[in-house]
PDB file of N, CA and C in Angstrom:
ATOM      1  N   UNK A   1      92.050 102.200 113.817  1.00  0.00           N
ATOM      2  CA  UNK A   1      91.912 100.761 113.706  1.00  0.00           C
ATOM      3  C   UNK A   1      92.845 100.291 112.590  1.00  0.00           C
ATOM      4  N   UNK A   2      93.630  99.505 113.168  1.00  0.00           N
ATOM      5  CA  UNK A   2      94.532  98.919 111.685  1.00  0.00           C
ATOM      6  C   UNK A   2      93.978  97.629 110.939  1.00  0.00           C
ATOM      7  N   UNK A   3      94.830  96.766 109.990  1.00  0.00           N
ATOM      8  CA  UNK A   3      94.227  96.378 109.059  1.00  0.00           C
ATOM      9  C   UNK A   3      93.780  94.900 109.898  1.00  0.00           C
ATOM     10  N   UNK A   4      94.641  94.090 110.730  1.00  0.00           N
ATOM     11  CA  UNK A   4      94.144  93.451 111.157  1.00  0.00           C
ATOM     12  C   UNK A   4      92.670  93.794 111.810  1.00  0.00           C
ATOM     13  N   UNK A   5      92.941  94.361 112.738  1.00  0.00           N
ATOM     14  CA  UNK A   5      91.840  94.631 113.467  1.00  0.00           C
ATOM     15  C   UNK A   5      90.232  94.865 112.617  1.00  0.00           C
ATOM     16  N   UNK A   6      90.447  95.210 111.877  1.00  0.00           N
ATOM     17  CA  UNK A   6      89.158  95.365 110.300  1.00  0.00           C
ATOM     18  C   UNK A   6      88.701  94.189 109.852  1.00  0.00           C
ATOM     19  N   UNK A   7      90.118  93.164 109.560  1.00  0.00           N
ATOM     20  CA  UNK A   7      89.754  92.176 109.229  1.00  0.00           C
ATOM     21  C   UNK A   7      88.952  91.627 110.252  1.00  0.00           C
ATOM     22  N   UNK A   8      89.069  90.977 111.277  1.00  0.00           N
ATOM     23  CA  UNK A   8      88.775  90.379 112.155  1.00  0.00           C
ATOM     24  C   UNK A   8      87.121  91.563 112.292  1.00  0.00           C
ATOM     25  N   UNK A   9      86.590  92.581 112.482  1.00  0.00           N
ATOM     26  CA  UNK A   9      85.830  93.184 112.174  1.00  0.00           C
ATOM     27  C   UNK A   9      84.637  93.046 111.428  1.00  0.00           C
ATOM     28  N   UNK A  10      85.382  92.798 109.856  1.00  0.00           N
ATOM     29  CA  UNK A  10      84.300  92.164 108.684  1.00  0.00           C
ATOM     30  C   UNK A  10      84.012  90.766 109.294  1.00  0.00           C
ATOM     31  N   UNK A  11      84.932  90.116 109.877  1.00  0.00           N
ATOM     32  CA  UNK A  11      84.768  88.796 110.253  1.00  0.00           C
ATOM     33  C   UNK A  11      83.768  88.722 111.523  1.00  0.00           C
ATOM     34  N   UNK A  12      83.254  89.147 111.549  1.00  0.00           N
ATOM     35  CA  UNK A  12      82.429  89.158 113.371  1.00  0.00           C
ATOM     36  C   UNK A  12      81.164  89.406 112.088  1.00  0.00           C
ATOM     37  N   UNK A  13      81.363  90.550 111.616  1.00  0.00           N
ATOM     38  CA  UNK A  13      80.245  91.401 110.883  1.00  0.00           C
ATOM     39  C   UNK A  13      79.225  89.886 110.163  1.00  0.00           C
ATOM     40  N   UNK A  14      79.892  89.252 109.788  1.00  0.00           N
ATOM     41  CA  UNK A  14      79.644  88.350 108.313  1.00  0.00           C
ATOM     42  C   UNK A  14      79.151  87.046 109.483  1.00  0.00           C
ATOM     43  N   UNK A  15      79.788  86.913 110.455  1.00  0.00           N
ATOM     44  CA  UNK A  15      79.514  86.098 111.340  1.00  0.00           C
ATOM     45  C   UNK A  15      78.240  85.629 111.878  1.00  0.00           C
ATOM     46  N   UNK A  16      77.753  87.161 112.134  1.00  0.00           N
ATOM     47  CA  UNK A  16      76.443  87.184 112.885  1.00  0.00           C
ATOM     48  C   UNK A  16      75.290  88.053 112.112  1.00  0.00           C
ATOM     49  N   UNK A  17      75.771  88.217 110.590  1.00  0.00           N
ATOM     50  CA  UNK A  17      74.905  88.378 110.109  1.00  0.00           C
ATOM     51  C   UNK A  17      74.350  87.572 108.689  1.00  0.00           C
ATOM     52  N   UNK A  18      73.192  87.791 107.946  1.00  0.00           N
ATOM     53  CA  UNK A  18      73.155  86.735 107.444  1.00  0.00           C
ATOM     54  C   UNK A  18      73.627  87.411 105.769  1.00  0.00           C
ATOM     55  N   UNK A  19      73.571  88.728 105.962  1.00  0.00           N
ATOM     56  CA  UNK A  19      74.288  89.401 104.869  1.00  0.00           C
ATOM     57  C   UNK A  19      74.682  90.918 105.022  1.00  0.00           C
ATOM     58  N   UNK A  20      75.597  91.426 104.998  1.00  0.00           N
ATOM     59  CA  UNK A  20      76.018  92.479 105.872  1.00  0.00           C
ATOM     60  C   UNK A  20      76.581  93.839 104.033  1.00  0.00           C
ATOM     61  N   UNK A  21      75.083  94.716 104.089  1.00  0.00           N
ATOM     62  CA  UNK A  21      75.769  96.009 103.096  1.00  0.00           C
ATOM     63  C   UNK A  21      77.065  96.500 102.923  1.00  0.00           C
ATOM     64  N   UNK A  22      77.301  96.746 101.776  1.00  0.00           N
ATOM     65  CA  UNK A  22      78.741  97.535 101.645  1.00  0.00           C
ATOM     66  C   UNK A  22      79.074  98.758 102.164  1.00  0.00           C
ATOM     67  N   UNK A  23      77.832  99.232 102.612  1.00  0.00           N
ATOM     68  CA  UNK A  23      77.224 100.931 103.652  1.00  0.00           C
ATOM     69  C   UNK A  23      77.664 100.817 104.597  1.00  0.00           C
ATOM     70  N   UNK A  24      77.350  99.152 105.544  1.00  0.00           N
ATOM     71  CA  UNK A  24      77.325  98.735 106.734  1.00  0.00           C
ATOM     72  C   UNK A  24      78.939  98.308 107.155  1.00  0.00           C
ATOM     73  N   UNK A  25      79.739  97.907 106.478  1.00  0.00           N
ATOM     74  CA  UNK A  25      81.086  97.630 106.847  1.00  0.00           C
ATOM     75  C   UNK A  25      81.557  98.938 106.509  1.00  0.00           C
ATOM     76  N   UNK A  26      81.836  99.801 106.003  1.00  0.00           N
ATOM     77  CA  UNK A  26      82.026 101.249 105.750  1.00  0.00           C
ATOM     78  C   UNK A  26      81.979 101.701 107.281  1.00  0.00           C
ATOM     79  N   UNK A  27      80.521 102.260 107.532  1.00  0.00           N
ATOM     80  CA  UNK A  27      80.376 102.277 108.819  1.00  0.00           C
ATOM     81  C   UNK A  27      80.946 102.053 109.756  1.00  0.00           C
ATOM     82  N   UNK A  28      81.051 100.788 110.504  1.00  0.00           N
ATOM     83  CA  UNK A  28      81.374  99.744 111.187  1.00  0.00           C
ATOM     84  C   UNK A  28      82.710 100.083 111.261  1.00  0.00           C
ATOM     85  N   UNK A  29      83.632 100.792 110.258  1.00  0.00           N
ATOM     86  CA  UNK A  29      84.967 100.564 110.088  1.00  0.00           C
ATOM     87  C   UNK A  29      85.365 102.312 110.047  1.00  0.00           C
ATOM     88  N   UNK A  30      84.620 103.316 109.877  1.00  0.00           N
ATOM     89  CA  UNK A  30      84.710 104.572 109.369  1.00  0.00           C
ATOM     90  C   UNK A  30      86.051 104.825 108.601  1.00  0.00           C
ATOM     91  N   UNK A  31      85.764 103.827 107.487  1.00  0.00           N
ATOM     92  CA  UNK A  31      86.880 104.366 106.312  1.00  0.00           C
ATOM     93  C   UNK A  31      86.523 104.436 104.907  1.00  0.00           C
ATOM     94  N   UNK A  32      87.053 104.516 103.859  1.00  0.00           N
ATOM     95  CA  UNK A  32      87.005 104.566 102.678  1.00  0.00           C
ATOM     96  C   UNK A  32      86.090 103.607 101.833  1.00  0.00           C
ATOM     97  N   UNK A  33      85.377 103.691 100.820  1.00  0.00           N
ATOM     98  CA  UNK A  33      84.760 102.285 100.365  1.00  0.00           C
ATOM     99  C   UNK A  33      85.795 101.688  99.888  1.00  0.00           C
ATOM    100  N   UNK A  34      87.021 102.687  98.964  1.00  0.00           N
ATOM    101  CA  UNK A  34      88.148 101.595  98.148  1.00  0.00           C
ATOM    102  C   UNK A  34      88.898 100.745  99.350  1.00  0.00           C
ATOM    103  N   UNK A  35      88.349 101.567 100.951  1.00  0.00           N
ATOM    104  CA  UNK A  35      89.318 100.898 101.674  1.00  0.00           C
ATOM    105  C   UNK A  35      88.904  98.950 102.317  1.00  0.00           C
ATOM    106  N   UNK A  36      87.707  99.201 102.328  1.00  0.00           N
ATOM    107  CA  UNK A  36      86.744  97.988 102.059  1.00  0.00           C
ATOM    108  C   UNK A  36      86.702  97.184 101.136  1.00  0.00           C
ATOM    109  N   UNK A  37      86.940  97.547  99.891  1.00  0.00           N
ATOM    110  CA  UNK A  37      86.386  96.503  99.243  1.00  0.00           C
ATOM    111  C   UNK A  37      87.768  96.097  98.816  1.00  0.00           C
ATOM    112  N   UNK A  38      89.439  96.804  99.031  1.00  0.00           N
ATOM    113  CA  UNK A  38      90.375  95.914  99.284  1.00  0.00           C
ATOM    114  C   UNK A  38      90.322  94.871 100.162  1.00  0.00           C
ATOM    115  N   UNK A  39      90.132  95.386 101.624  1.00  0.00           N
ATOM    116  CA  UNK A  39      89.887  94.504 103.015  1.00  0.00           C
ATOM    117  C   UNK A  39      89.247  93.328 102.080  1.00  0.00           C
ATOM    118  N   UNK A  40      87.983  93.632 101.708  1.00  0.00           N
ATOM    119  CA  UNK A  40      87.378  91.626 101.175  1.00  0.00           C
ATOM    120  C   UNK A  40      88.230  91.835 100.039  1.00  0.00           C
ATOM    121  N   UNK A  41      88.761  91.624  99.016  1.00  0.00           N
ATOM    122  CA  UNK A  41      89.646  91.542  97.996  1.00  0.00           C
ATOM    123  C   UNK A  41      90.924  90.493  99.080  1.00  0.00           C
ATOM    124  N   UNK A  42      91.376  91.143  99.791  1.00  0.00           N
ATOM    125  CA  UNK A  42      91.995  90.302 100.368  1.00  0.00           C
ATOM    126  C   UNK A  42      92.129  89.454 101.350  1.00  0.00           C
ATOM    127  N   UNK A  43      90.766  89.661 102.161  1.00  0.00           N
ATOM    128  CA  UNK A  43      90.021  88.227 102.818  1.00  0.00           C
ATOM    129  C   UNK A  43      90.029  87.079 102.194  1.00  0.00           C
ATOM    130  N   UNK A  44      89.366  87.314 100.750  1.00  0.00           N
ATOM    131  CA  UNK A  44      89.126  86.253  99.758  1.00  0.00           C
ATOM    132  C   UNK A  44      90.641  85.857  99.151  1.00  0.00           C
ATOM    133  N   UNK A  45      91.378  86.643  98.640  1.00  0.00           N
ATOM    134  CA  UNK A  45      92.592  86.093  97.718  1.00  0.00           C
ATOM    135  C   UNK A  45      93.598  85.581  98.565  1.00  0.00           C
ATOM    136  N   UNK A  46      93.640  85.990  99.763  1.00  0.00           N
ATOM    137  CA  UNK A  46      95.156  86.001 100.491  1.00  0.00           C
ATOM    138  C   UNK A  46      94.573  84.878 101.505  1.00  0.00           C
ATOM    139  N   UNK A  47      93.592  84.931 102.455  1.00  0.00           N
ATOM    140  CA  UNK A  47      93.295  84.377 103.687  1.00  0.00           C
ATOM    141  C   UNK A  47      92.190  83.651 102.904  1.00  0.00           C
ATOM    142  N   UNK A  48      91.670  83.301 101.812  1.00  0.00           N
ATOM    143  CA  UNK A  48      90.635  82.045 101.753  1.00  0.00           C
ATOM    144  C   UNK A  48      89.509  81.774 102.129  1.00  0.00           C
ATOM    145  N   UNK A  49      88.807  83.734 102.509  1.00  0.00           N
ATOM    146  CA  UNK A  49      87.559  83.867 103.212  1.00  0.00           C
ATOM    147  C   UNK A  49      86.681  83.366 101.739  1.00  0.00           C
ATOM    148  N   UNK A  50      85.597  82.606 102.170  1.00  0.00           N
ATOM    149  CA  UNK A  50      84.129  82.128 101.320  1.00  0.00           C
ATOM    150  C   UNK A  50      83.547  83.631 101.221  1.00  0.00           C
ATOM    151  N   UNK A  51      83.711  84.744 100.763  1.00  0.00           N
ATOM    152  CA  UNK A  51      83.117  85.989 101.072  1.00  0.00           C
ATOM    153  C   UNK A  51      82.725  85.854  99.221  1.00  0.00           C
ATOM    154  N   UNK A  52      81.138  86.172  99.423  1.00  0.00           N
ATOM    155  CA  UNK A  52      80.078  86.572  97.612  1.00  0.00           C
ATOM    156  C   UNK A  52      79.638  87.399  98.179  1.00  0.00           C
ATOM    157  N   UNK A  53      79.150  87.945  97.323  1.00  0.00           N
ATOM    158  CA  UNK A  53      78.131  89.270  97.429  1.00  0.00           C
ATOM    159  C   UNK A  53      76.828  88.539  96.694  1.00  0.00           C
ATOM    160  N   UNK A  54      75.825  88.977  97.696  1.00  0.00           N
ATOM    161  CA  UNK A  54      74.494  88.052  97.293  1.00  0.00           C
ATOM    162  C   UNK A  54      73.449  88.981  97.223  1.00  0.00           C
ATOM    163  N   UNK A  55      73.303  88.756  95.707  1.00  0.00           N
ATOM    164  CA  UNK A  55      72.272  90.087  95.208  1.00  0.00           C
ATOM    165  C   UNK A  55      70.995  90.170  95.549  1.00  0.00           C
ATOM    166  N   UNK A  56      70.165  88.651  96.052  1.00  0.00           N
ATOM    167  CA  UNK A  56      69.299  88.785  96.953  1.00  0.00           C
ATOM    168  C   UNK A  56      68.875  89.794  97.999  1.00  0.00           C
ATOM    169  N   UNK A  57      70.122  89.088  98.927  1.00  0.00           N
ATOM    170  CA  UNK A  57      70.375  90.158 100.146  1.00  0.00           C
ATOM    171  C   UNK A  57      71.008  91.438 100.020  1.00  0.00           C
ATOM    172  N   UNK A  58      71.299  91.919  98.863  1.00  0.00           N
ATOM    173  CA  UNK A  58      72.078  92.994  98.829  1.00  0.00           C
ATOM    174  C   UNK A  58      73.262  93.091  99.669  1.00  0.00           C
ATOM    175  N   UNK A  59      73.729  92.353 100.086  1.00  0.00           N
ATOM    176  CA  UNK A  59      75.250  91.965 101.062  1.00  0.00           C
ATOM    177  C   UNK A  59      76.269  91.092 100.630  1.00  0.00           C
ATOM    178  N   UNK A  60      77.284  91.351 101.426  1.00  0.00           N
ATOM    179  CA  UNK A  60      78.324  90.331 101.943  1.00  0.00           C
ATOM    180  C   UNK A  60      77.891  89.298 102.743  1.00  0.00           C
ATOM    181  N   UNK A  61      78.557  88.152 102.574  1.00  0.00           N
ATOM    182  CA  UNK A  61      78.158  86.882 103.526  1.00  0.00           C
ATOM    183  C   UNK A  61      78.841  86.191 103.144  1.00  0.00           C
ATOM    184  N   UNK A  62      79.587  84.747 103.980  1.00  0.00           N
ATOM    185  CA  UNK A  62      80.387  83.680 103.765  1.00  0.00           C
ATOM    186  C   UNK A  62      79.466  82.655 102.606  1.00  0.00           C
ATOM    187  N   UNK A  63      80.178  82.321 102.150  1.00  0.00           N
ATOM    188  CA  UNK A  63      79.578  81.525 101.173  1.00  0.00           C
ATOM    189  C   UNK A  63      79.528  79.993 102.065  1.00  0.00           C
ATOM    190  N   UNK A  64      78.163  79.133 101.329  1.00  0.00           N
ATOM    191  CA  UNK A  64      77.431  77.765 102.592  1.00  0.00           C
ATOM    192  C   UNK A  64      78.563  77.287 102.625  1.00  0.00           C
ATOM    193  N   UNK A  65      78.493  76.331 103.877  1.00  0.00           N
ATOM    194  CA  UNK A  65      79.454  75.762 104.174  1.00  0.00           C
ATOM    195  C   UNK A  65      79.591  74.400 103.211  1.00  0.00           C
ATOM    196  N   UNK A  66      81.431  73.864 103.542  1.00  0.00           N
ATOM    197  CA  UNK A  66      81.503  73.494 102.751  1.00  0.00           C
ATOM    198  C   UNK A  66      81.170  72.011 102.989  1.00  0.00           C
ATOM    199  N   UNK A  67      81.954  70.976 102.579  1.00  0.00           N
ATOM    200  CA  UNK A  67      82.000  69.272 102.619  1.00  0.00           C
ATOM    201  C   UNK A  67      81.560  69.035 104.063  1.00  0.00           C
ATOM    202  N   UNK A  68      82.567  69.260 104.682  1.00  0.00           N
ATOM    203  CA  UNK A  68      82.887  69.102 105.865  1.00  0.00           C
ATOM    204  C   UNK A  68      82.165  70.081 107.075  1.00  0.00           C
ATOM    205  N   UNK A  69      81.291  70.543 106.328  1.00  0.00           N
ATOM    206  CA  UNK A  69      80.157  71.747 107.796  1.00  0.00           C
ATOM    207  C   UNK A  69      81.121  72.651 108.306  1.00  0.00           C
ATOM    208  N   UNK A  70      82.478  72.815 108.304  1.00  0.00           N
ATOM    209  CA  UNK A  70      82.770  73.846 108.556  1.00  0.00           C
ATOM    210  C   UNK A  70      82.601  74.957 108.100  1.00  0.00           C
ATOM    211  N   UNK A  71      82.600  75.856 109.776  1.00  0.00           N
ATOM    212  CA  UNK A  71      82.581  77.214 109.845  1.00  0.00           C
ATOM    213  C   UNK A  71      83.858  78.003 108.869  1.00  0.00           C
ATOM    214  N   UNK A  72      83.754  78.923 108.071  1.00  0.00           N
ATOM    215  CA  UNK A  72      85.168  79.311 108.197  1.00  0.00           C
ATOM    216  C   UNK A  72      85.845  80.288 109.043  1.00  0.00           C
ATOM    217  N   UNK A  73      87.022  80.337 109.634  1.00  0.00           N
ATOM    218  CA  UNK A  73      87.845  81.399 110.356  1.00  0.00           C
ATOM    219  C   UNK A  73      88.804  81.695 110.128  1.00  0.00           C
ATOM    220  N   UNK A  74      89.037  82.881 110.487  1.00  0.00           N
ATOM    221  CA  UNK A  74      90.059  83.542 109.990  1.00  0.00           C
ATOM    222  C   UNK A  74      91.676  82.810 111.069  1.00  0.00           C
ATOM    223  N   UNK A  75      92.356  83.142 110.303  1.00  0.00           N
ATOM    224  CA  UNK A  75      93.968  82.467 110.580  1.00  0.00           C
ATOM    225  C   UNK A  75      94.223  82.813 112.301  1.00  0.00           C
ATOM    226  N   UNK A  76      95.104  81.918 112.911  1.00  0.00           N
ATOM    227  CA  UNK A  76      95.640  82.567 114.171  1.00  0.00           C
ATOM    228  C   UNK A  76      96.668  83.313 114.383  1.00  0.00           C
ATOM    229  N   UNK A  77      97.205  82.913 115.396  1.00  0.00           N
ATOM    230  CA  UNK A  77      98.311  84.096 115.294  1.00  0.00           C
ATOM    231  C   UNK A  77      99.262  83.383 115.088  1.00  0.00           C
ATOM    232  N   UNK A  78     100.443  83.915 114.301  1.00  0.00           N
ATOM    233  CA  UNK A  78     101.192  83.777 113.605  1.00  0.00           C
ATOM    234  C   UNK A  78     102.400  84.787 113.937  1.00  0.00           C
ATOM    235  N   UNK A  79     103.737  83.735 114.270  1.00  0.00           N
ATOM    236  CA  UNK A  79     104.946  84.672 114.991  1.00  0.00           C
ATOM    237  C   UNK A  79     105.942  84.254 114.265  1.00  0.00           C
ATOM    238  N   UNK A  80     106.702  85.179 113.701  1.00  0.00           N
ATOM    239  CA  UNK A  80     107.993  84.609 113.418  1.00  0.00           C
ATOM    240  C   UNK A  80     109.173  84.254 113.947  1.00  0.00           C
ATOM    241  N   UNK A  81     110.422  83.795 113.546  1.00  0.00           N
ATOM    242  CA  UNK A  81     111.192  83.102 114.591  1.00  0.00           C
ATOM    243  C   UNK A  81     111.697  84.479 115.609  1.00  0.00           C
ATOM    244  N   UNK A  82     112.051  86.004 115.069  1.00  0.00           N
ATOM    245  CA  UNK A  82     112.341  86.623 115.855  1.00  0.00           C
ATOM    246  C   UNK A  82     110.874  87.293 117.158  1.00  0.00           C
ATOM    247  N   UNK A  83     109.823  87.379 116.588  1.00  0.00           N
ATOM    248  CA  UNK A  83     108.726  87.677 117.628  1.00  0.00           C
ATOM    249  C   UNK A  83     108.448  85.860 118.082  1.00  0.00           C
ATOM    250  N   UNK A  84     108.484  85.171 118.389  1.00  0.00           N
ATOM    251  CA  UNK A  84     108.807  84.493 119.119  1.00  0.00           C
ATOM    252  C   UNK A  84     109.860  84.175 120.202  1.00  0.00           C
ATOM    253  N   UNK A  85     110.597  84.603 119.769  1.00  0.00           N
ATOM    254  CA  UNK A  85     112.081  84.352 120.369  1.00  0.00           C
ATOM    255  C   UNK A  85     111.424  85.547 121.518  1.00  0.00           C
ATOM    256  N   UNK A  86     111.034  86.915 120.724  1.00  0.00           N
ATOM    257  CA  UNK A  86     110.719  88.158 122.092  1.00  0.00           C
ATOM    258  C   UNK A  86     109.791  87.760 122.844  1.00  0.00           C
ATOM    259  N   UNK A  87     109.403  86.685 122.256  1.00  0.00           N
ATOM    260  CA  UNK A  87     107.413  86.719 123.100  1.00  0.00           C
ATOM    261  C   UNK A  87     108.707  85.649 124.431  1.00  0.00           C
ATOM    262  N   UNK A  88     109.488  84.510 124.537  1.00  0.00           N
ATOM    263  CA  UNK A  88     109.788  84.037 125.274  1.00  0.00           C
ATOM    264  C   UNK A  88     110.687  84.264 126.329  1.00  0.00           C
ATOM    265  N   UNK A  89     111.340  85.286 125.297  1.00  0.00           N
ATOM    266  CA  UNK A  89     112.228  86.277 126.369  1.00  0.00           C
ATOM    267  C   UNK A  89     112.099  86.992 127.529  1.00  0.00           C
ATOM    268  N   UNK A  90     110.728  87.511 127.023  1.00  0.00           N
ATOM    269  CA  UNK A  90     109.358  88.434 128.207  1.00  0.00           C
ATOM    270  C   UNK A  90     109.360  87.516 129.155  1.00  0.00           C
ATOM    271  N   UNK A  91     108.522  86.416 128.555  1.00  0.00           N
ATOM    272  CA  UNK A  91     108.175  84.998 129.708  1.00  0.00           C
ATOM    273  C   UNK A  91     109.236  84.848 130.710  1.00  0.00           C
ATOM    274  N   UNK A  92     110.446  85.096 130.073  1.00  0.00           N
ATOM    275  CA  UNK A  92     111.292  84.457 131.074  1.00  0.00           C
ATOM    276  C   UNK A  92     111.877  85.620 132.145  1.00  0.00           C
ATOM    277  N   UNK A  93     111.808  86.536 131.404  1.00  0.00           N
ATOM    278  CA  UNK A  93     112.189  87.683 132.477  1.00  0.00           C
ATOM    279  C   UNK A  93     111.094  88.175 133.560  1.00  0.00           C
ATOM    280  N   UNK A  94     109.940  87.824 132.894  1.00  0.00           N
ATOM    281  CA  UNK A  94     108.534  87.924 134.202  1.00  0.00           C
ATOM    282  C   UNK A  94     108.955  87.010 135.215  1.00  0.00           C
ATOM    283  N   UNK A  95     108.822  85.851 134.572  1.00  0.00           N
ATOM    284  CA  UNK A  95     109.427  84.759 135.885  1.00  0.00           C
ATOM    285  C   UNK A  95     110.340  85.192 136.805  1.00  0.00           C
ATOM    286  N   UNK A  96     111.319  85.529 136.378  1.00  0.00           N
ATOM    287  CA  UNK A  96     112.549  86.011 136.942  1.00  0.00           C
ATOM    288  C   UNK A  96     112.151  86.928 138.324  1.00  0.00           C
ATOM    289  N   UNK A  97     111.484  88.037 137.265  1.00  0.00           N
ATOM    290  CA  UNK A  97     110.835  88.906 138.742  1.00  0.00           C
ATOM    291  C   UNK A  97     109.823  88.842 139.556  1.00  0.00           C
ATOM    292  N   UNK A  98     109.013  87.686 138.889  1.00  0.00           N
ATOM    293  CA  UNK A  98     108.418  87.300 139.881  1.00  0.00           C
ATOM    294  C   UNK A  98     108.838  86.787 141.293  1.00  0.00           C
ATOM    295  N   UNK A  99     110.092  85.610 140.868  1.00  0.00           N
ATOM    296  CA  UNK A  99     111.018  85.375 141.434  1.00  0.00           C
ATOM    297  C   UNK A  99     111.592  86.227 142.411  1.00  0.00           C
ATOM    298  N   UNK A 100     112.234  87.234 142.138  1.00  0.00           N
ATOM    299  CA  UNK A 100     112.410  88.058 143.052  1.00  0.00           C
ATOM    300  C   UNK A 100     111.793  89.141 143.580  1.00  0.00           C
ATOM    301  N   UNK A 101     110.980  89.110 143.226  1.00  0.00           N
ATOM    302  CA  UNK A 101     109.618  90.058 144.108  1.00  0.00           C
ATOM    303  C   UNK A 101     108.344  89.893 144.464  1.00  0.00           C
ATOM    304  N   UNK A 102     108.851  89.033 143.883  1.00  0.00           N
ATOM    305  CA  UNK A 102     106.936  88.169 144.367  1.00  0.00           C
ATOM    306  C   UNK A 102     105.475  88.222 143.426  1.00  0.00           C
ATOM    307  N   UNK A 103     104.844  87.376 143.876  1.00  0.00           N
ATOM    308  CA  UNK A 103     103.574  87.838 143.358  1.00  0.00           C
ATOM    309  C   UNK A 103     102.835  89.157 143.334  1.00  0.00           C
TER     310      UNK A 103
END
């Protein structure tokens, strides 16, 4: 599993739960704890995740929502000018053979 894929991971995790152990994303992820508690280190610093640790619950969880009731989520996808340029290139060469071979 790479790093995206983790992220998006903790993000489901935190989603549907109402506080999710540092045991439990470990798990969930079968990697390292230092490798975790970078993953939220950089949920929070880089991508702007609401992620506390709530000593109540003994977990992770998004912190309440904010002004505006939003949910938070994580970023979309994001292409640069050259993986764009490939993503349209594909498009156009599918067409093409569709074109000549059909559906």
């Amino acid at each position: 599993m790479d790093r995206t894929e983790r992220f998006y991971k903790i993000d489901q995790l935190l989603q549907e739960r109402q506080a999710v152990p540092l045991e439990a994303i470990i798990e969930a992820h079968g990697v390292s704890r230092a490798t975790v508690v970078r993953d939220l280190e950089y949920l929070r610093d880089r991508l702007a995740a609401p992620i506390v640790w709530d000593r109540a619950q003994r977990g992770y969880r998004y912190e309440a929502r904010g002004r505006g009731g939003a949910r938070y989520a994580l970023p979309g996808l994001w292409l640069n000018a050259n993986e764009a340029h490939a993503l349209l290139t594909m498009r156009k060469r599918l067409r093409q053979a569709r074109a000549v071979y059909g559906d």
